[in-house]
Structure formats: C-alpha cells, structure tokens
N, C-alpha and C. Protein backbone atom coordinates (compact mmCIF):
# COMPACT_ATOMS: atom_id res chain seq x y z
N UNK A 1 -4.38 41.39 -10.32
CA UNK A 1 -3.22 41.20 -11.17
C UNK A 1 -2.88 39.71 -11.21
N UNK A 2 -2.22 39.03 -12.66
CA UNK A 2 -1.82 37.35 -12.70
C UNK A 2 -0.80 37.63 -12.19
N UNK A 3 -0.40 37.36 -11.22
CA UNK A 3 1.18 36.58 -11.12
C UNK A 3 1.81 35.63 -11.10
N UNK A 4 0.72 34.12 -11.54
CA UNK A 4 1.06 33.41 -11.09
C UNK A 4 -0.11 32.49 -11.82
N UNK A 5 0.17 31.03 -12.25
CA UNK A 5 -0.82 29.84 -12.81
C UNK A 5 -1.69 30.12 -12.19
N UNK A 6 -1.97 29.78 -11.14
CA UNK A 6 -3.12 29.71 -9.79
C UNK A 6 -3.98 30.96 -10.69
N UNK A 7 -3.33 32.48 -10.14
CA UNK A 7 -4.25 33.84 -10.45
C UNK A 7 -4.80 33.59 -12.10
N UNK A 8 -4.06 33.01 -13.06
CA UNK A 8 -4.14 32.74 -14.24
C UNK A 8 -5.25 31.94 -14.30
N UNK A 9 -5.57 30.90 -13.72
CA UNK A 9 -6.94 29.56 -13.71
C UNK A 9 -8.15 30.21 -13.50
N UNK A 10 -7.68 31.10 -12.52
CA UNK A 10 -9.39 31.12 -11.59
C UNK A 10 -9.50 32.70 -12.37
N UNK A 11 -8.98 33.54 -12.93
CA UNK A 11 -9.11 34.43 -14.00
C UNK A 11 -10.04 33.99 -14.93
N UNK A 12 -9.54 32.67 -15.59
CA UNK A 12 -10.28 31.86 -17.11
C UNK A 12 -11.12 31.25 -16.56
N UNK A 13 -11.50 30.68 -15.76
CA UNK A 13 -13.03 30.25 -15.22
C UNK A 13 -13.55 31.25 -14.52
N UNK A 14 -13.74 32.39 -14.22
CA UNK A 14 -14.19 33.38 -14.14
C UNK A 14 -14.47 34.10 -15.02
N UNK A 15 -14.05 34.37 -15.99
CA UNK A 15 -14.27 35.23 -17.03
C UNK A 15 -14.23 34.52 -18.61
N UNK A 16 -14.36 33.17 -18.48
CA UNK A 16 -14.42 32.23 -19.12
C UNK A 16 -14.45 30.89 -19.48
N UNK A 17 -15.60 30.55 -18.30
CA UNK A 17 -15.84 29.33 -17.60
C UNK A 17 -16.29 28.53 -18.49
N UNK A 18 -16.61 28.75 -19.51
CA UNK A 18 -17.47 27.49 -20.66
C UNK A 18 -16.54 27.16 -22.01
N UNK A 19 -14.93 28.27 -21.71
CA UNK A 19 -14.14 27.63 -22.78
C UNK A 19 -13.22 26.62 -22.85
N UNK A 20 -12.57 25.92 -23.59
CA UNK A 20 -12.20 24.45 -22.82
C UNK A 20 -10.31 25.12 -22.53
N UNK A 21 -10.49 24.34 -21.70
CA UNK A 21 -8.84 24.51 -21.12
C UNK A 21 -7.70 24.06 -21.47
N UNK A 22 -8.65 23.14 -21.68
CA UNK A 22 -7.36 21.38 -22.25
C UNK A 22 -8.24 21.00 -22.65
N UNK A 23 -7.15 20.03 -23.75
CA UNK A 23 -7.73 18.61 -24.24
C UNK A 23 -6.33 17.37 -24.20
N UNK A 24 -6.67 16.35 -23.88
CA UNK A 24 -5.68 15.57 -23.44
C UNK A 24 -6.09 14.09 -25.12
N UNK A 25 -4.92 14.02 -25.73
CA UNK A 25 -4.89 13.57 -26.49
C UNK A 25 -4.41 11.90 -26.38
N UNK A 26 -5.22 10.95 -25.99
CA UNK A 26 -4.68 9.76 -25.58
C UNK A 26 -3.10 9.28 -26.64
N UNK A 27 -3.42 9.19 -27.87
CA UNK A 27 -2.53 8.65 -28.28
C UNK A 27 -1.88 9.63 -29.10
N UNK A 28 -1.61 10.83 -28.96
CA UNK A 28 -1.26 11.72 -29.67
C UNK A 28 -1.84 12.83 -30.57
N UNK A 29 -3.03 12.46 -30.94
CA UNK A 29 -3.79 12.63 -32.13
C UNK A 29 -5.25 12.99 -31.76
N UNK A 30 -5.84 11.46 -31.07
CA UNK A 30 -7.14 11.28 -30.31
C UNK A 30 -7.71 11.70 -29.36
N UNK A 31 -8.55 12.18 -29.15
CA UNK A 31 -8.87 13.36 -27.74
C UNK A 31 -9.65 12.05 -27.34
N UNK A 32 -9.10 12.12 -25.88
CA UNK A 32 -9.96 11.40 -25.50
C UNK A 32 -10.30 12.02 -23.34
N UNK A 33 -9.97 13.28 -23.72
CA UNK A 33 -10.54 13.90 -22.80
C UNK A 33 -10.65 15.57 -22.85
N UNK A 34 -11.44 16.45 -22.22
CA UNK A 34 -11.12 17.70 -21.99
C UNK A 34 -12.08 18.43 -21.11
N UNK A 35 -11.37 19.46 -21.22
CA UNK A 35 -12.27 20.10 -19.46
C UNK A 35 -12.39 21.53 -19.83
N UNK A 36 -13.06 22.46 -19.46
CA UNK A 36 -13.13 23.46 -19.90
C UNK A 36 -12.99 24.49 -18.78
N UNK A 37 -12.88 25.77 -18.63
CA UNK A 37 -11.95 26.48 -17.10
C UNK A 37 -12.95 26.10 -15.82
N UNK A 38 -13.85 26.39 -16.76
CA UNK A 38 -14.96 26.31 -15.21
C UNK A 38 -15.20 24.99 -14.35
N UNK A 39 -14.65 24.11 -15.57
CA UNK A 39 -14.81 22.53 -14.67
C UNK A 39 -13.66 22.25 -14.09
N UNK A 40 -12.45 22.56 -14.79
CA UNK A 40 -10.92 22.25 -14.30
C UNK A 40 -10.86 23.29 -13.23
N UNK A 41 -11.34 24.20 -12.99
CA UNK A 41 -11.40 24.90 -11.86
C UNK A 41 -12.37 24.28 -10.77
N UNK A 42 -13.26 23.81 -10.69
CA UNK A 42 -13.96 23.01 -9.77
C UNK A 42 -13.30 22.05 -9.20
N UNK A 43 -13.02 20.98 -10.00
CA UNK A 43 -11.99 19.63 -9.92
C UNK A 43 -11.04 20.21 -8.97
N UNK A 44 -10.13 21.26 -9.23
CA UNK A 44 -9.07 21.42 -8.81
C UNK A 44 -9.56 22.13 -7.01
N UNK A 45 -10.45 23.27 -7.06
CA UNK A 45 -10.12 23.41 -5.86
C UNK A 45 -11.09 22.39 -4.97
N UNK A 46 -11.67 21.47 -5.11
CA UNK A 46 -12.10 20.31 -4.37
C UNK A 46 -10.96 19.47 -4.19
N UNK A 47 -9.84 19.43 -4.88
CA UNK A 47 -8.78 18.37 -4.31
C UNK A 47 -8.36 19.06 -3.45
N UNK A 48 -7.70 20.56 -4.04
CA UNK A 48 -7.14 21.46 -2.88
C UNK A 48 -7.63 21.88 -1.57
N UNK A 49 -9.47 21.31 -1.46
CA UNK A 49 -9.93 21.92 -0.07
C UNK A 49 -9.94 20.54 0.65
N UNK A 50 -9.60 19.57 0.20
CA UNK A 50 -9.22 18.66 0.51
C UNK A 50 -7.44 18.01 1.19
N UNK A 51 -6.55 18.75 0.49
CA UNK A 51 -5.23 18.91 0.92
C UNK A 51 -5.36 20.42 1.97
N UNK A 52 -6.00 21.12 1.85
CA UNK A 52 -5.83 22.36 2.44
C UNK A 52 -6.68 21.55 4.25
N UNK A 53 -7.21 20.80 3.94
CA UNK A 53 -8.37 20.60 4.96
C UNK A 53 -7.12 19.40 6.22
N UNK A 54 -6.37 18.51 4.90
CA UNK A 54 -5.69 17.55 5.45
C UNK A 54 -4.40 18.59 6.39
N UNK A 55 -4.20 20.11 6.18
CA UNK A 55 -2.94 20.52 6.44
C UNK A 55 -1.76 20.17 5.52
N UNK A 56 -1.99 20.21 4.64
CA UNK A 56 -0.90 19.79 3.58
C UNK A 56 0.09 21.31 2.66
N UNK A 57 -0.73 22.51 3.03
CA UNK A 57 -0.32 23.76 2.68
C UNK A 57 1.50 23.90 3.24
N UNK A 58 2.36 23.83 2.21
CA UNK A 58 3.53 23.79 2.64
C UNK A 58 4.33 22.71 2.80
N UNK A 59 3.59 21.65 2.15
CA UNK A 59 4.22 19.95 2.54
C UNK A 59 4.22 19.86 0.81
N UNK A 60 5.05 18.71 0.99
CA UNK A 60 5.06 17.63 -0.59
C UNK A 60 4.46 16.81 -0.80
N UNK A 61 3.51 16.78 -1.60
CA UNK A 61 2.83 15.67 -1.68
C UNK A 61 3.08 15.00 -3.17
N UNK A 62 3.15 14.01 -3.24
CA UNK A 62 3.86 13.09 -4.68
C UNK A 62 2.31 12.69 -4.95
N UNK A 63 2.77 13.04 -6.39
CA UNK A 63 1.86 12.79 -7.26
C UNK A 63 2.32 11.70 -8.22
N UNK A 64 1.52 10.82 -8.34
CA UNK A 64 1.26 9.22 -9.36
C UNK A 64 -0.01 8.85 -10.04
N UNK A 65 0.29 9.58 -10.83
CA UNK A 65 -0.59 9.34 -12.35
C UNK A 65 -0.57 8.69 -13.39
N UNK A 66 -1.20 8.04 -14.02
CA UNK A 66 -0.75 7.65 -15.44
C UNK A 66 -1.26 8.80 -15.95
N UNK A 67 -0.60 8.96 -17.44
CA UNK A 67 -0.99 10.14 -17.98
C UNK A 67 -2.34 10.61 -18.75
N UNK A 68 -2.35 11.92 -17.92
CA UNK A 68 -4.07 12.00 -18.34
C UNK A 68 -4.02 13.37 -17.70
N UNK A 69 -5.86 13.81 -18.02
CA UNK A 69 -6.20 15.00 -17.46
C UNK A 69 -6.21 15.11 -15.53
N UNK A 70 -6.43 14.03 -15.04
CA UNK A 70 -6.15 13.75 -13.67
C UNK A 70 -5.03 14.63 -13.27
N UNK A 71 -3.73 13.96 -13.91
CA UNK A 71 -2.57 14.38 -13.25
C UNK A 71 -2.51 15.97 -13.25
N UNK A 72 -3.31 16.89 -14.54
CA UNK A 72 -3.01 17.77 -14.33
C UNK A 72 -3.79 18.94 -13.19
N UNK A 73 -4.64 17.98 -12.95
CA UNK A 73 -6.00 18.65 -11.82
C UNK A 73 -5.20 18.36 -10.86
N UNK A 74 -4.62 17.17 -10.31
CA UNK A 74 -3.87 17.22 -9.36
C UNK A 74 -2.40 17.98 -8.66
N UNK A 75 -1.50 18.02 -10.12
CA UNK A 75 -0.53 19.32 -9.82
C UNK A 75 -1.41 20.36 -9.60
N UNK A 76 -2.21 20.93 -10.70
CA UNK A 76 -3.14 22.33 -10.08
C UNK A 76 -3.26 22.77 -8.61
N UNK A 77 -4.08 21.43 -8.06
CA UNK A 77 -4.87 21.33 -6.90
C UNK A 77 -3.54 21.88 -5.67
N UNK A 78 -2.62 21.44 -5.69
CA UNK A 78 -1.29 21.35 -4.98
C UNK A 78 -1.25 22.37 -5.15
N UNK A 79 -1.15 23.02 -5.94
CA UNK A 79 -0.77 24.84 -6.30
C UNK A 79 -2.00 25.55 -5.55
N UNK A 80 -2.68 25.20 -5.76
CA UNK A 80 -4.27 26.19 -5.03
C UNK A 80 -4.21 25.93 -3.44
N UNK A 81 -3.58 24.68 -3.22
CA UNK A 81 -3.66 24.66 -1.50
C UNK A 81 -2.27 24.95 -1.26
N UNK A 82 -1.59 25.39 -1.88
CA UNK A 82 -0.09 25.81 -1.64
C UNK A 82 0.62 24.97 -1.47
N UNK A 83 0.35 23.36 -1.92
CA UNK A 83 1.15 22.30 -1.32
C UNK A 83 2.19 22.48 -2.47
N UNK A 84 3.59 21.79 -2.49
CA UNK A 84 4.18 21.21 -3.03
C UNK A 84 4.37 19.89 -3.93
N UNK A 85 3.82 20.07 -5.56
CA UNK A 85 3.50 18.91 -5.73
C UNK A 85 5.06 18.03 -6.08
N UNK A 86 5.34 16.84 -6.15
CA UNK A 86 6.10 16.31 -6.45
C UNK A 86 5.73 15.08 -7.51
N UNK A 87 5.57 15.07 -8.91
CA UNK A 87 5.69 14.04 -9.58
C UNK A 87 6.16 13.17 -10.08
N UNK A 88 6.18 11.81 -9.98
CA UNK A 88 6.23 10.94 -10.61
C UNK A 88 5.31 9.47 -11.19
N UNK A 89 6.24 8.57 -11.97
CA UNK A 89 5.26 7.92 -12.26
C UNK A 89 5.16 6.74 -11.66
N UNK A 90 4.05 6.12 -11.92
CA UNK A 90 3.16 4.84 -11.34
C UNK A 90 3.81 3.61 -11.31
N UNK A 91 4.17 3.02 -10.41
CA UNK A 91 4.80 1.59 -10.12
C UNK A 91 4.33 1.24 -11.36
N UNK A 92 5.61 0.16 -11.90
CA UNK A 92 5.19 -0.92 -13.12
C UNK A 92 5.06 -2.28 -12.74
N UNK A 93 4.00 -2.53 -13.46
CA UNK A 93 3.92 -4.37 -13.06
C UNK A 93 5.39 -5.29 -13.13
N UNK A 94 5.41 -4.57 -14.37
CA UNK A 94 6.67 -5.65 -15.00
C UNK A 94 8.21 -5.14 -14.20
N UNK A 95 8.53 -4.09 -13.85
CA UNK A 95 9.49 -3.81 -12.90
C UNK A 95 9.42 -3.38 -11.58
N UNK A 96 8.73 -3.99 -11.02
CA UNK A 96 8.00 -3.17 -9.67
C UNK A 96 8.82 -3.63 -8.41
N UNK A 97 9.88 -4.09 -8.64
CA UNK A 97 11.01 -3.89 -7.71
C UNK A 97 12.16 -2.75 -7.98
N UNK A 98 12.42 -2.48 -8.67
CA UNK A 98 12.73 -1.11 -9.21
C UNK A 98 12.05 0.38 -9.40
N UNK A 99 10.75 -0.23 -9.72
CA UNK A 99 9.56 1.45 -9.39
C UNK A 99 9.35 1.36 -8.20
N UNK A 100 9.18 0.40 -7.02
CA UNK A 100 9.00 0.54 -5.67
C UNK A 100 10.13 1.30 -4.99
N UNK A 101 11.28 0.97 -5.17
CA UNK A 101 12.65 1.91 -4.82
C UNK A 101 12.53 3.29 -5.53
N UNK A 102 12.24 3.12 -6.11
CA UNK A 102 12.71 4.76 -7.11
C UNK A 102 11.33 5.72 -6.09
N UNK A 103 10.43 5.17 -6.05
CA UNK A 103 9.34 6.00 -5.66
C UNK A 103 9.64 6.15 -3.90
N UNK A 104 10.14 4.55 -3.39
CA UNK A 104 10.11 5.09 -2.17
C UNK A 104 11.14 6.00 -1.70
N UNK A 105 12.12 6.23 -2.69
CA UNK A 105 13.73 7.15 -2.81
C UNK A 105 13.19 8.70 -2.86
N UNK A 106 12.32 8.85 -3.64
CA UNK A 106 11.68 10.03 -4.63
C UNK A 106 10.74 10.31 -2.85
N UNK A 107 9.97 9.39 -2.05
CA UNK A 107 9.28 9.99 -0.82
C UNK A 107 10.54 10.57 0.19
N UNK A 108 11.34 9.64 0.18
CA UNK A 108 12.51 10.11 1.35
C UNK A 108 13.33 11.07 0.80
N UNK A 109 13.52 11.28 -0.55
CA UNK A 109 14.08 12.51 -0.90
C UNK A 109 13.55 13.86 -0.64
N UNK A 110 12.30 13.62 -1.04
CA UNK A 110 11.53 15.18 -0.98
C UNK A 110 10.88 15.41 0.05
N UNK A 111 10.92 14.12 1.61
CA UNK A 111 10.05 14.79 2.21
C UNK A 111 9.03 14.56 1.77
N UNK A 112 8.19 13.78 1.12
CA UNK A 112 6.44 13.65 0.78
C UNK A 112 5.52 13.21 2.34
N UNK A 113 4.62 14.10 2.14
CA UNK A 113 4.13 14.01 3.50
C UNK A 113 2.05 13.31 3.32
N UNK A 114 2.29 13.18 1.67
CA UNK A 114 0.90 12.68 1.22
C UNK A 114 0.56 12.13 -0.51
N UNK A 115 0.40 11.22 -0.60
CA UNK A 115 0.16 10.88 -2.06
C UNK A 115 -0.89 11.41 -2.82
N UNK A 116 -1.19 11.65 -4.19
CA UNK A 116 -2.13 12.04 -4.66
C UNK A 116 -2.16 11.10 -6.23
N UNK A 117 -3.21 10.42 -6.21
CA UNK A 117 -3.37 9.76 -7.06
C UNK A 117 -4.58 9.27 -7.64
N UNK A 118 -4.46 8.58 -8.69
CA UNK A 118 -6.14 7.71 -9.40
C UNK A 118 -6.81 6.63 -8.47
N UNK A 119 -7.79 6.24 -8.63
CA UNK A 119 -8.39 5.28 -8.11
C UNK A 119 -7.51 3.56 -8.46
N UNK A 120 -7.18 3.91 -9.24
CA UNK A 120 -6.85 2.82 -10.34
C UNK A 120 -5.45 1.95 -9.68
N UNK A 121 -4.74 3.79 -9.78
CA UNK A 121 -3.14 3.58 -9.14
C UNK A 121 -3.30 3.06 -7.91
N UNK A 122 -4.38 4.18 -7.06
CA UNK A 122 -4.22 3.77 -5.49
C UNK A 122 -4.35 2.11 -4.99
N UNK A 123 -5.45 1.49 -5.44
CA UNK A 123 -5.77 0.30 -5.57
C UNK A 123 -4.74 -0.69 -6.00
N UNK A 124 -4.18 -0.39 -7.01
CA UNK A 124 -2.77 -1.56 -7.45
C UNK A 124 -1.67 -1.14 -6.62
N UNK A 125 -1.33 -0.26 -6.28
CA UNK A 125 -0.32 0.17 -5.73
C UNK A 125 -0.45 0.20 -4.25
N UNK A 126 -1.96 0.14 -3.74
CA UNK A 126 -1.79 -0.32 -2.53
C UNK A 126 -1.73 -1.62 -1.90
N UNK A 127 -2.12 -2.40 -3.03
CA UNK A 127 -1.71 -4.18 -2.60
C UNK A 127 -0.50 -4.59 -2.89
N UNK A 128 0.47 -3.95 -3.72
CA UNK A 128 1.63 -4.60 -3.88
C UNK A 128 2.46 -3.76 -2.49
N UNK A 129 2.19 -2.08 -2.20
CA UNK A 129 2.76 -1.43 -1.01
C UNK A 129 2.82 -2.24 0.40
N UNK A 130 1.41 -2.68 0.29
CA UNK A 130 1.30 -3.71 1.37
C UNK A 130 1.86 -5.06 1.62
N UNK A 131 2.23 -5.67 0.72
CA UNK A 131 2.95 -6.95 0.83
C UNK A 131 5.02 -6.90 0.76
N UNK A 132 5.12 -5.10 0.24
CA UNK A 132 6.61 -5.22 0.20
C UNK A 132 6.84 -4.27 0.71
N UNK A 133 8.83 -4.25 0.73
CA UNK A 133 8.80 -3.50 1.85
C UNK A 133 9.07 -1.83 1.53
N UNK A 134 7.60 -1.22 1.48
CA UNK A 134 7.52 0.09 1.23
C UNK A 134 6.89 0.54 2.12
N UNK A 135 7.48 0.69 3.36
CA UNK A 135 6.96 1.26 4.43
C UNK A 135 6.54 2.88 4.45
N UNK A 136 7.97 3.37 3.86
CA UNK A 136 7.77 4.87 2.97
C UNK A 136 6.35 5.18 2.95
N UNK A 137 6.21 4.08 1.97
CA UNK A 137 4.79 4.45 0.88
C UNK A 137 3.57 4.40 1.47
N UNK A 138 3.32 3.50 2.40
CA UNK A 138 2.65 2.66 3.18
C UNK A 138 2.17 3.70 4.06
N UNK A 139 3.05 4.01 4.81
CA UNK A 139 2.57 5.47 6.09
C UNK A 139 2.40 6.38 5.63
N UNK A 140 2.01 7.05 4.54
CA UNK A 140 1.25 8.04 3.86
C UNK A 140 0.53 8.50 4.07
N UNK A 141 -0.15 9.22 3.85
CA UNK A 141 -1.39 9.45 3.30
C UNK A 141 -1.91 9.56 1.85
N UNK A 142 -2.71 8.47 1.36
CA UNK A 142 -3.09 8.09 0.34
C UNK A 142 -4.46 8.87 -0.24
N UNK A 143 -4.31 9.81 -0.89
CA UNK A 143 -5.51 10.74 -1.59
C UNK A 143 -5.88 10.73 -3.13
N UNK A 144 -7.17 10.17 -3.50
CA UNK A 144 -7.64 10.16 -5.01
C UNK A 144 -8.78 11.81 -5.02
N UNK A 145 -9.51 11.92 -6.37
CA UNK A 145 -10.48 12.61 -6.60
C UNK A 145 -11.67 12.51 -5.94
N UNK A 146 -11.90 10.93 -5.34
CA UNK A 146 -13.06 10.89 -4.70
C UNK A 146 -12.89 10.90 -3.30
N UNK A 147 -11.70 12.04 -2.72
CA UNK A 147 -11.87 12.61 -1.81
C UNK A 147 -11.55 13.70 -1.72
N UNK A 148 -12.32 14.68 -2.87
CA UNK A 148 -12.32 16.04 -2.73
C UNK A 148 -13.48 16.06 -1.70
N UNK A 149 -13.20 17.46 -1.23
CA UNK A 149 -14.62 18.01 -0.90
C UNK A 149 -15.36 19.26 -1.51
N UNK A 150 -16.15 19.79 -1.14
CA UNK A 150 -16.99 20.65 -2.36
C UNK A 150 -16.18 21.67 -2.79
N UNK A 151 -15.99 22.33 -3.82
CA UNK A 151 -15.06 23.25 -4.12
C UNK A 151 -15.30 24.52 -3.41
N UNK A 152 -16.12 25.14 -3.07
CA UNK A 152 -16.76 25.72 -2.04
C UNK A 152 -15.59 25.68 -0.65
N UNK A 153 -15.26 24.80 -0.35
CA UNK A 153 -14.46 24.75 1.04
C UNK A 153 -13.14 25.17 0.91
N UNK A 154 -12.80 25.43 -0.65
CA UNK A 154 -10.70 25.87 -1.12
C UNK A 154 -10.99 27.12 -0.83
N UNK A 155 -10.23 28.10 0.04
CA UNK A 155 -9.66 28.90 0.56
C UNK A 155 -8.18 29.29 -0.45
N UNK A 156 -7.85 30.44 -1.13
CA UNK A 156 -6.92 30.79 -1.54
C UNK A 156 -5.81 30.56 -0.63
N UNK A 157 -4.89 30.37 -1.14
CA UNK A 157 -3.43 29.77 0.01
C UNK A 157 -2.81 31.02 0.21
N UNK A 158 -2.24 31.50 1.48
CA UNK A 158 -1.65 32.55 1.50
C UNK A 158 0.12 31.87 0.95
N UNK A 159 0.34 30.49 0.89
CA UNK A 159 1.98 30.32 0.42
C UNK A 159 1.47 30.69 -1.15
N UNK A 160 2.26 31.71 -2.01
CA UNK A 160 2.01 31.43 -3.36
C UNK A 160 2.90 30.71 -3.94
N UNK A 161 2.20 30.08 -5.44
CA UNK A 161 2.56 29.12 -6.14
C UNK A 161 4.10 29.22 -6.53
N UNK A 162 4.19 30.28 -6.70
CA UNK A 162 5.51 31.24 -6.96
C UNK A 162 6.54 31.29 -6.56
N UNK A 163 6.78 31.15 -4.99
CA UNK A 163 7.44 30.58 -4.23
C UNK A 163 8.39 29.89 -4.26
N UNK A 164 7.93 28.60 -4.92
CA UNK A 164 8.88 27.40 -4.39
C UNK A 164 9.10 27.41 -5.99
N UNK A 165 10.44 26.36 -6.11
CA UNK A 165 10.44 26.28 -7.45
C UNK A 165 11.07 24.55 -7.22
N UNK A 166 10.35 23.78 -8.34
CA UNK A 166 10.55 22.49 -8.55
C UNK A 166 11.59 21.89 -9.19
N UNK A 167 12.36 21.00 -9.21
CA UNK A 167 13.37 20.69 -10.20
C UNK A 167 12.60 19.14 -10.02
N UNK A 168 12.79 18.79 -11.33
CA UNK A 168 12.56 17.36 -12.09
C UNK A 168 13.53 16.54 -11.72
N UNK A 169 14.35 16.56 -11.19
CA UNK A 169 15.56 15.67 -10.92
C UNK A 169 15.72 14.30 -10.80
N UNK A 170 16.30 13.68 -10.82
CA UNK A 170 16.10 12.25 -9.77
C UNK A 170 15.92 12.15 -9.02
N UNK A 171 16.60 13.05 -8.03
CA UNK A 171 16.61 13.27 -6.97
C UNK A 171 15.60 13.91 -6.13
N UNK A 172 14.76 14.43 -7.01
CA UNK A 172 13.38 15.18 -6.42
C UNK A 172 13.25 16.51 -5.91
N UNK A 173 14.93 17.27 -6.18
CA UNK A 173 14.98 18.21 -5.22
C UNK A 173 13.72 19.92 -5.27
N UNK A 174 13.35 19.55 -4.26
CA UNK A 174 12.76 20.79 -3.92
C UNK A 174 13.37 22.21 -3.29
N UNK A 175 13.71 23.32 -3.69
CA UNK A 175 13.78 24.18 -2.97
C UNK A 175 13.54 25.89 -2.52
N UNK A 176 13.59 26.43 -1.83
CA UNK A 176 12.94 27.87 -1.46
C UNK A 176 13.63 28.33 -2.34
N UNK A 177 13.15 29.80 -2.29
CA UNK A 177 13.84 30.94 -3.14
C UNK A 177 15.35 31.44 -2.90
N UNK A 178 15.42 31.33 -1.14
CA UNK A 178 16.82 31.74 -0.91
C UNK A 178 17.95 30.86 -1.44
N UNK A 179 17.27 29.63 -1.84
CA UNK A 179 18.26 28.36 -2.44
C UNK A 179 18.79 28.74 -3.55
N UNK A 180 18.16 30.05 -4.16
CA UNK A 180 18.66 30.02 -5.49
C UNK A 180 19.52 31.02 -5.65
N UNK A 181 20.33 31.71 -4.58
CA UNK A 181 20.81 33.09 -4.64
C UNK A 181 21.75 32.27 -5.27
N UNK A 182 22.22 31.20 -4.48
CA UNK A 182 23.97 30.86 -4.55
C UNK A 182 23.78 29.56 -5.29
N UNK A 183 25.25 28.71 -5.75
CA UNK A 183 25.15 28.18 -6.68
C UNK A 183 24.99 26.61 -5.18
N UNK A 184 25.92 26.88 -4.27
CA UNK A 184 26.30 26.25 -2.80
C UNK A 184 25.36 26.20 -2.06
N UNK A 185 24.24 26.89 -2.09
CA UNK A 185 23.11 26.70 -1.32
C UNK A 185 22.58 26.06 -2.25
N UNK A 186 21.93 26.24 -3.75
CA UNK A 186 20.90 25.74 -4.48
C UNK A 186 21.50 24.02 -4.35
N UNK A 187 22.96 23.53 -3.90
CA UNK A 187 23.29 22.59 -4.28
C UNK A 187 23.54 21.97 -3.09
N UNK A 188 23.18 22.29 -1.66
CA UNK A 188 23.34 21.96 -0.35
C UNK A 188 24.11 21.63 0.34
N UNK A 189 25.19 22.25 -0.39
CA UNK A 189 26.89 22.25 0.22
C UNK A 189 26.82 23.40 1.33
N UNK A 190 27.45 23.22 1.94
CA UNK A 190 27.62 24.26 2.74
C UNK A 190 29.14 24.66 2.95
C-alpha cells in the first residue's frame, strides 16, 4: 500500500523505471535536466545509504542547493533514510554576511546535525565557513552526491516519512505529530 512519497518513488521505479520523473526547467521553459524513476530512485537511495550509514535516521540535516534536480534527490534521500530534511538556500557572494547568519540561525534553530549539498556549494561555502565566524556550519558534517554509496546499501527506514511534518518558516521549525494536537504545543508555549 502508498502511504507515503517514499512508498510512492520506489512503486514508479519499480513498476516504471524507464519513465521520466522530472524534468527541471532551467529558466522556466528550457529543460535542462531530467531523470526518470529508475535513476531518481538510484541517486536517491545512495545518498540515503549514505545518511543512513552516517546515523542520520531521525536527525536534521539542512539542505543547500541551488536550484536544480540535485536538491530534489537530496530532500528524497532524507525521506528514504528517515532523516529530516531542512532546506535552505546557498550563501550569497554579494550578501554573505547576512546568508552566513540566516543559515547559521536556520542550523541552531532546527538542530541540523549534517549538511547536504553540491560540490559547487560545498567548496565555496567551505572557504568562506572557514575564514568566518560560522562555527555552526563548520562542525558539521558536510555531505555532497559523491558520497553516496551503492544504492544497494539503503535499507528502508523504519521512521516513516509521514511522521514528521516540516514548516518552511524562518524559523525552521520542525515538529512531531503530538505537536500538532494543540495550538500551545505546535507553538512551544507551555
């Protein structure tokens, strides 16, 4: 039975591994990527046997992408190892005393216990992390695509995706199901 994205993915690359999944439209219009179930299903549980491998099942891990098919293999991947993904976006050159706060606010808010990102990001964002003071960011754990391991090694997560539910906030807030009975819990008043 689907109950859930996760059961939904590995359904369509199973029973329809050669149809495309996505297509990611660079400038609106222009495809300038796409993946089809059986590959976006590969991608994904190699990140996830990779977060599943790190112990990350049940943690937050922030995600920093520029926008693309990446980012969405990477929320996936978080869902297949049961992690918690948390997104946002990629330090800016031109304001990067302001994206350095917001992101290192966005780690101490949610609890991020591992990054997940591009080659591209990790690399720029780890020389400017290193020279300022984003200690946050810094004591991480810093994870791209080219440290999945074989998809072969993702293990279905016994946390389901279902579970937790995300809010977009500023604030980053993450919380369980019981958070949502009351209006005082969902809002951490007590």
């Amino acid at each position: 039975m689907i109950t859930n994205l996760v059961d939904a993915l590995r359904h369509h690359a199973t029973h329809r591994a050669d149809r495309r999944a996505l297509t990611f439209l660079a400038d609106g219009e222009r495809e300038s990527a796409t993946a089809t179930y059986g590959e976006l299903d590969r991608a994904v549980r190699g990140i996830a046997a990779r977060l599943q491998a790190d112990g990350r099942a049940g943690e937050r891990v922030l995600l920093i992408f520029e926008p693309g098919m990446d980012f969405v293999v990477g929320f996936l991947a978080c869902l297949y190892a049961g992690a918690i993904p948390v997104p946002a976006y990629p330090p800016e050159p031109h304001r990067l005393t302001h994206t350095l706060a917001r992101l290192t606010s966005i780690v101490a808010d949610a609890r991020a216990s591992a990054i997940l990102t591009s080659k591209l990001v990790q690399g720029f964002a780890g020389m400017v992390v290193a020279d300022a003071a984003g200690a946050a960011l810094k004591d991480l754990a810093w994870l791209t695509a080219a440290d999945a391991l074989a998809p072969e090694a993702w293990q279905p997560s016994a946390r389901r995706p279902n579970t937790w539910r995300f809010s977009s906030t500023p604030r980053a807030r993450l919380q369980s199901p019981r958070a949502w009975s009351s209006p005082t819990a969902a809002s951490g008043r007590t």
